[in-house]
Protein backbone atom coordinates (compact mmCIF):
# COMPACT_ATOMS: atom_id res chain seq x y z
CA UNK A 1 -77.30 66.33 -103.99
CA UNK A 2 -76.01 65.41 -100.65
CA UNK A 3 -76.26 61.36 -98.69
CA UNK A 4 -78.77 61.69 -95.82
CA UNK A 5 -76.75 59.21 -94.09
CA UNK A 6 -74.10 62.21 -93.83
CA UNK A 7 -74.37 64.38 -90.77
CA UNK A 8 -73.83 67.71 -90.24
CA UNK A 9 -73.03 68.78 -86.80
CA UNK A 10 -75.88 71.24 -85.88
CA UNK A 11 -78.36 68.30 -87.51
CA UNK A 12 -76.75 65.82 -84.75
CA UNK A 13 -77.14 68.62 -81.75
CA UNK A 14 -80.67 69.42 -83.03
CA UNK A 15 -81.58 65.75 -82.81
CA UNK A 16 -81.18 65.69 -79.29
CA UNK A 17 -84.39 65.57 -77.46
CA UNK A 18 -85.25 67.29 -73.69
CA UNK A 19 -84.58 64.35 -71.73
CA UNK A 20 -81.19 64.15 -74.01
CA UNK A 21 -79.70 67.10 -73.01
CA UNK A 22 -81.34 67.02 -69.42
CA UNK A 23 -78.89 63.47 -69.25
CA UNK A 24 -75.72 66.07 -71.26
CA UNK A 25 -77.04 68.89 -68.55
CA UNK A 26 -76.19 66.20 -65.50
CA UNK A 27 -73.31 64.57 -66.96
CA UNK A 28 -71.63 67.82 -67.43
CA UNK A 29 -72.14 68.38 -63.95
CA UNK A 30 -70.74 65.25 -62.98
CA UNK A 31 -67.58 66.26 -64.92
CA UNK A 32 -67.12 69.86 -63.79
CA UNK A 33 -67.49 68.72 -60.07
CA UNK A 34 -65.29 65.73 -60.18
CA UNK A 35 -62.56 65.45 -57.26
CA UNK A 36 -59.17 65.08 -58.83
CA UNK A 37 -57.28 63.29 -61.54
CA UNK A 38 -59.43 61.61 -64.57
CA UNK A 39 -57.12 58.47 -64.73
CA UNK A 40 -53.85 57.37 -64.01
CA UNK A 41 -50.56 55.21 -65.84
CA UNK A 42 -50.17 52.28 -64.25
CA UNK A 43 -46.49 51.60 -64.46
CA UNK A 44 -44.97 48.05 -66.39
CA UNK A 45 -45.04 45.49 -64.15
CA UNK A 46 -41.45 43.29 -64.22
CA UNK A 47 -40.39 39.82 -62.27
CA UNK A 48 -36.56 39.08 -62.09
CA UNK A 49 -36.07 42.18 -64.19
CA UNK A 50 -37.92 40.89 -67.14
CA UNK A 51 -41.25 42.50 -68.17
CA UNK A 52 -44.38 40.87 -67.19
CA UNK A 53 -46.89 43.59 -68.16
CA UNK A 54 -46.69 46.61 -70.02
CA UNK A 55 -47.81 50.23 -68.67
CA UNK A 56 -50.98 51.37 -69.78
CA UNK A 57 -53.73 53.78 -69.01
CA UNK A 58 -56.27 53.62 -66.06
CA UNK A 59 -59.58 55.87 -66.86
CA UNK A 60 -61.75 57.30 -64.61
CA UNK A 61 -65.18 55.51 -65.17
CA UNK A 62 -66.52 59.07 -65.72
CA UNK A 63 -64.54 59.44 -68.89
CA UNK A 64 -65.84 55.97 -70.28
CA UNK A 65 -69.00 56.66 -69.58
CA UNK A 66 -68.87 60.38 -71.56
CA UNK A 67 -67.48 58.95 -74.20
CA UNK A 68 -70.40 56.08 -74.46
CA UNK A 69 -72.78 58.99 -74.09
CA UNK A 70 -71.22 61.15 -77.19
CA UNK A 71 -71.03 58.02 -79.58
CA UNK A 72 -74.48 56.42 -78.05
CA UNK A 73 -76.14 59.68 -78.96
CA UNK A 74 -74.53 60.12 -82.78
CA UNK A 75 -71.80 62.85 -81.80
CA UNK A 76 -68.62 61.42 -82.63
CA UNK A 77 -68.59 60.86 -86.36
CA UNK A 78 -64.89 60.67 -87.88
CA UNK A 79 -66.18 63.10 -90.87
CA UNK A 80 -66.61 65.91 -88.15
CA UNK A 81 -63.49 65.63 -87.11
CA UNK A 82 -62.38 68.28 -90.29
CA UNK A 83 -64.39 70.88 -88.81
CA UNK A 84 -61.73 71.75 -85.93
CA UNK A 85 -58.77 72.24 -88.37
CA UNK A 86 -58.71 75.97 -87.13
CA UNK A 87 -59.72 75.67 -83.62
CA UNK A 88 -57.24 73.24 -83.21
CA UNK A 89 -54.43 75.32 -83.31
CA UNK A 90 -55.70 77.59 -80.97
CA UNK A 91 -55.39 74.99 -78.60
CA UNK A 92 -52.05 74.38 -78.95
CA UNK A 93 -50.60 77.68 -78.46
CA UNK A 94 -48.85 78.00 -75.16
CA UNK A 95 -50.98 79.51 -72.20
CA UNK A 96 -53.76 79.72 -73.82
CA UNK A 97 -57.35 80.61 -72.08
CA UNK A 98 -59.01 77.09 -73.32
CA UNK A 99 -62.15 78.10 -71.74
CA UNK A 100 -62.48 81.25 -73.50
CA UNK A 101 -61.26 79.49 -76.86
CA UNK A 102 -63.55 76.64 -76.56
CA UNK A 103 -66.59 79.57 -75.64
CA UNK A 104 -66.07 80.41 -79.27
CA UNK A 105 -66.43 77.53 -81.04
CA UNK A 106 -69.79 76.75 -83.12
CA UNK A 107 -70.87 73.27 -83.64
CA UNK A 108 -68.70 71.69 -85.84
CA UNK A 109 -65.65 72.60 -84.05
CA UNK A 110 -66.91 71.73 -80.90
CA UNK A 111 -68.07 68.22 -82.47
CA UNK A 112 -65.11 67.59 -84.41
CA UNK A 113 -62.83 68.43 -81.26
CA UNK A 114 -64.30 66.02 -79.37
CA UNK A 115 -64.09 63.62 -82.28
CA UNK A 116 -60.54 64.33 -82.86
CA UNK A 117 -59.52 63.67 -78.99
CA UNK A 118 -61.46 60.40 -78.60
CA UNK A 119 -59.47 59.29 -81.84
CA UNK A 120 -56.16 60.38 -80.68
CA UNK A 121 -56.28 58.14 -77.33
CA UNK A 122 -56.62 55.36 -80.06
CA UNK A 123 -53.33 55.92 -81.42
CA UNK A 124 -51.84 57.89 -77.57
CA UNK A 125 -53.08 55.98 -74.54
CA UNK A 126 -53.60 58.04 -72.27
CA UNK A 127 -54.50 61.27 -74.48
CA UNK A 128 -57.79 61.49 -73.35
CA UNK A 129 -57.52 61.19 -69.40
CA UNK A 130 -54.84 64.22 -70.21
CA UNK A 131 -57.55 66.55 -72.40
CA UNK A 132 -59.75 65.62 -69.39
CA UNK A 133 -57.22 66.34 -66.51
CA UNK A 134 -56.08 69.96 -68.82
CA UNK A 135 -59.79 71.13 -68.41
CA UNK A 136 -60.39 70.61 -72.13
CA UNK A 137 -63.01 68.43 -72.55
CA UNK A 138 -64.71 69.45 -69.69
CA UNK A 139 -64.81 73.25 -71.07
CA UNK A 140 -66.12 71.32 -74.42
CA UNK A 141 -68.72 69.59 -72.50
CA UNK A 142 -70.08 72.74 -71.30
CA UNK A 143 -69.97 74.91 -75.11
CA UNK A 144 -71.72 71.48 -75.73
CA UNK A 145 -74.13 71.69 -73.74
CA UNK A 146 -74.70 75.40 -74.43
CA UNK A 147 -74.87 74.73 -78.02
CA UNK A 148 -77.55 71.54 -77.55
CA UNK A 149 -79.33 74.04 -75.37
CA UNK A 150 -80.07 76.44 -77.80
CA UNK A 151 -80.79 73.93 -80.45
């Protein structure tokens, strides 16, 4: 017998209601249109050569407010994260096609991708504004909203 209180990934997607993926449908948009970089590093700042403040990462209020949008709406869960152990390392081979790799993924790799890249800026600053700048998350958005589309 399984916990209800553990997800699958197509459950989450086919939880979404209309108006739900109307609001994935325009934020998508919003993402595959935007002008230039996602973020930037702002540099450590020092006084008398001593450091004052220590670099970190400037985000895009676009990518906060995806991010918001996948957790407000149940799709980051840490337990999904397991189902991209395949896909991931299709992603990491050199010059790869990530929009034709990410075309193929089903749910749960598309889910636990996402998962996987919000955790990593947790423990690499700057991780995410670099899957968003590569054209990875935004070609995940879009399976995503392909996938919640069908659903």
């Amino acid at each position: 017998m399984t916990d209800p209180e553990i997800r699958v990934p197509e459950d989450a997607l086919a939880e979404l209601d209309r108006n739900e993926v109307a609001e994935l449908r325009e934020l998508t948009g919003r993402i595959n249109s935007h002008d230039g970089p996602f973020g930037y590093a702002k540099r450590p700042e020092s006084t008398d050569g001593r450091v004052v403040a220590l670099g970190y990462t400037i985000e895009d209020p676009l990518v906060t407010e995806a991010v918001r949008w996948l957790h407000e709406h149940g799709l980051l869960v840490p337990s999904f994260a397991s189902f991209s152990e395949g896909s991931i390392e299709k992603l990491r081979e050199r010059d790869v096609d990530v929009p034709a790799v990410v075309a193929r993924l089903d749910a749960g790799e598309v889910l636990g991708l996402m998962t996987k890249l919000v955790l990593a800026d947790r423990i690499c600053e700057g991780a995410l504004v670099g899957v968003f700048d590569n054209g990875t998350m935004p070609a995940l958005f879009d399976r995503l909203l392909e996938l919640a589309s069908a659903s």
